[in-house]
C-alpha atoms as a PDB file:
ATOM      1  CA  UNK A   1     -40.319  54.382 -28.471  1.00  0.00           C
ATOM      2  CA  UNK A   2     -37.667  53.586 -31.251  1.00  0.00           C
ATOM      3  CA  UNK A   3     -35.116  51.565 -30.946  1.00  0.00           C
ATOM      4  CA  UNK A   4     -31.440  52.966 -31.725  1.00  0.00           C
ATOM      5  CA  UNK A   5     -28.338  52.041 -32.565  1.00  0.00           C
ATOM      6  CA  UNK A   6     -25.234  53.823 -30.891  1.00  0.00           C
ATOM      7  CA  UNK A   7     -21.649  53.930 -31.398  1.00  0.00           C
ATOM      8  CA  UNK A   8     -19.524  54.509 -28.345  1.00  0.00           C
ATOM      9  CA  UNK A   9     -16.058  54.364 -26.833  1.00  0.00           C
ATOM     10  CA  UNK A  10     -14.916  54.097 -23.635  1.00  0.00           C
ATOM     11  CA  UNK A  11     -12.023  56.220 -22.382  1.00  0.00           C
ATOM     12  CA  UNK A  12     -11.469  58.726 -20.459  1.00  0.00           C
ATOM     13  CA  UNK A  13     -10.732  62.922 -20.070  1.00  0.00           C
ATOM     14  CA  UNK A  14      -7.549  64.150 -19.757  1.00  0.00           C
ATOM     15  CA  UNK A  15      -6.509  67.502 -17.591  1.00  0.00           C
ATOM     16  CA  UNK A  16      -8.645  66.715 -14.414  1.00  0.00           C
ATOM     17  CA  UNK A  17     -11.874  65.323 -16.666  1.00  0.00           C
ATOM     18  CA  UNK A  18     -11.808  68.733 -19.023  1.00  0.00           C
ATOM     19  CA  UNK A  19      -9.214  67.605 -21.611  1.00  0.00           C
ATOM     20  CA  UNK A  20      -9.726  65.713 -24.737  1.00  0.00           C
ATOM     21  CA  UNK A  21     -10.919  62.192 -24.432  1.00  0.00           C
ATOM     22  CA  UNK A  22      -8.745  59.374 -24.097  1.00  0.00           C
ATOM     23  CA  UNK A  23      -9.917  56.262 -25.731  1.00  0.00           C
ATOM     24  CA  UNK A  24      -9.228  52.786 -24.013  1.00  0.00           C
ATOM     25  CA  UNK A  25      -7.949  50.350 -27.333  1.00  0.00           C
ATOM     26  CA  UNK A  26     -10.027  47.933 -27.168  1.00  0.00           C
ATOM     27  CA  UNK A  27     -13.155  49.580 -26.368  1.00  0.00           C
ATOM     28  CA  UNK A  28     -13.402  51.890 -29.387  1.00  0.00           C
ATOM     29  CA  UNK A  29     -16.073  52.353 -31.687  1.00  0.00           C
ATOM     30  CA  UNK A  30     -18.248  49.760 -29.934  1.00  0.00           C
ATOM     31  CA  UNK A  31     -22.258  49.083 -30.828  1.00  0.00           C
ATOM     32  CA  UNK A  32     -25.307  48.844 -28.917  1.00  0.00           C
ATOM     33  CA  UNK A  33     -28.912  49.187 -29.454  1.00  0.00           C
ATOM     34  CA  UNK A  34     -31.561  51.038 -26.802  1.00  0.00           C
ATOM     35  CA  UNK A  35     -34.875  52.154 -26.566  1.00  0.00           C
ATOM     36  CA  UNK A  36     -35.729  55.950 -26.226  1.00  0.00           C
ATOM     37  CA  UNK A  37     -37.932  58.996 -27.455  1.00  0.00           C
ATOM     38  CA  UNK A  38     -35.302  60.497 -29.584  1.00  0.00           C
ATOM     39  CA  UNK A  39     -31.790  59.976 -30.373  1.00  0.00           C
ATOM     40  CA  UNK A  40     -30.363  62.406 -27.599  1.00  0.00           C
ATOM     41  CA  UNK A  41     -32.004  60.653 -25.097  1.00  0.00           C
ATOM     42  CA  UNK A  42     -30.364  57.206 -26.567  1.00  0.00           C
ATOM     43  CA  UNK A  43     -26.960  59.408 -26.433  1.00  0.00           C
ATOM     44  CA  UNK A  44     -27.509  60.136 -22.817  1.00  0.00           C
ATOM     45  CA  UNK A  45     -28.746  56.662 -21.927  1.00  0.00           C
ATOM     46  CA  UNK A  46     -25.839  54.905 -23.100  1.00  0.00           C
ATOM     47  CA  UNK A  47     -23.589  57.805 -21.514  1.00  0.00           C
ATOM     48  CA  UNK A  48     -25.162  56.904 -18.349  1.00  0.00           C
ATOM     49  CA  UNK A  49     -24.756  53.269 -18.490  1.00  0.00           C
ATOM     50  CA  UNK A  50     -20.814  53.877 -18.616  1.00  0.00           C
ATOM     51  CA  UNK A  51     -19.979  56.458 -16.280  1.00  0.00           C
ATOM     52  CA  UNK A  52     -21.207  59.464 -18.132  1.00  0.00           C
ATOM     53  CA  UNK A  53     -19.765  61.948 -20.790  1.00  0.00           C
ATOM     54  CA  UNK A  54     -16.325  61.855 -18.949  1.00  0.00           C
ATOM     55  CA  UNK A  55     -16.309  58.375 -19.567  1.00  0.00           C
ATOM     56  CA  UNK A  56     -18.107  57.452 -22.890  1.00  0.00           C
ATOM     57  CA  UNK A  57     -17.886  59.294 -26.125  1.00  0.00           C
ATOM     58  CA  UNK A  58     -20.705  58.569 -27.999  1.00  0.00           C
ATOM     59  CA  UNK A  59     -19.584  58.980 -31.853  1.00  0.00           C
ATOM     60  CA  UNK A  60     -22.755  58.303 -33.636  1.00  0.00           C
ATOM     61  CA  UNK A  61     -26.694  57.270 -33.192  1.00  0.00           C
ATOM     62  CA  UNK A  62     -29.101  55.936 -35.830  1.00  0.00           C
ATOM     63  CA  UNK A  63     -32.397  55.270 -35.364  1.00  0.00           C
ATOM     64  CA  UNK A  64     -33.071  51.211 -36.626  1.00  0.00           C
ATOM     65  CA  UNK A  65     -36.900  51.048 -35.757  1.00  0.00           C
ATOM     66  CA  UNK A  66     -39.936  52.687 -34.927  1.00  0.00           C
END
């Protein structure tokens, strides 16, 4: 597995969770790094960790090692 690095903010979905997301302040453009077979799956792991897609906008993900 690589290891990735992910940009992310945490927010929320506006008109009942189908509207455009909502970022909190001061949890924009945050960083983290997880393992995973490709850099969807990193997208979706670090969706998962904070609530899912309604939740966590994932803005970018770069692969930092093999």
């Amino acid at each position: 597995m690589a290891k990735y690095e992910v940009t992310y903010s945490l927010g929320h979905r506006g008109e009942s969770g189908h509207g455009a997301f909502i970022g909190e302040s001061t949890m924009q453009y945050q960083k983290i790094v997880v393992e995973a077979n490709g850099p969807t799956t990193a997208q979706r792991i670090v969706e998962s960790m904070f609530g899912g897609p309604q939740r966590c906008l994932v803005g970018s993900t770069w692969q930092i090692s093999n």
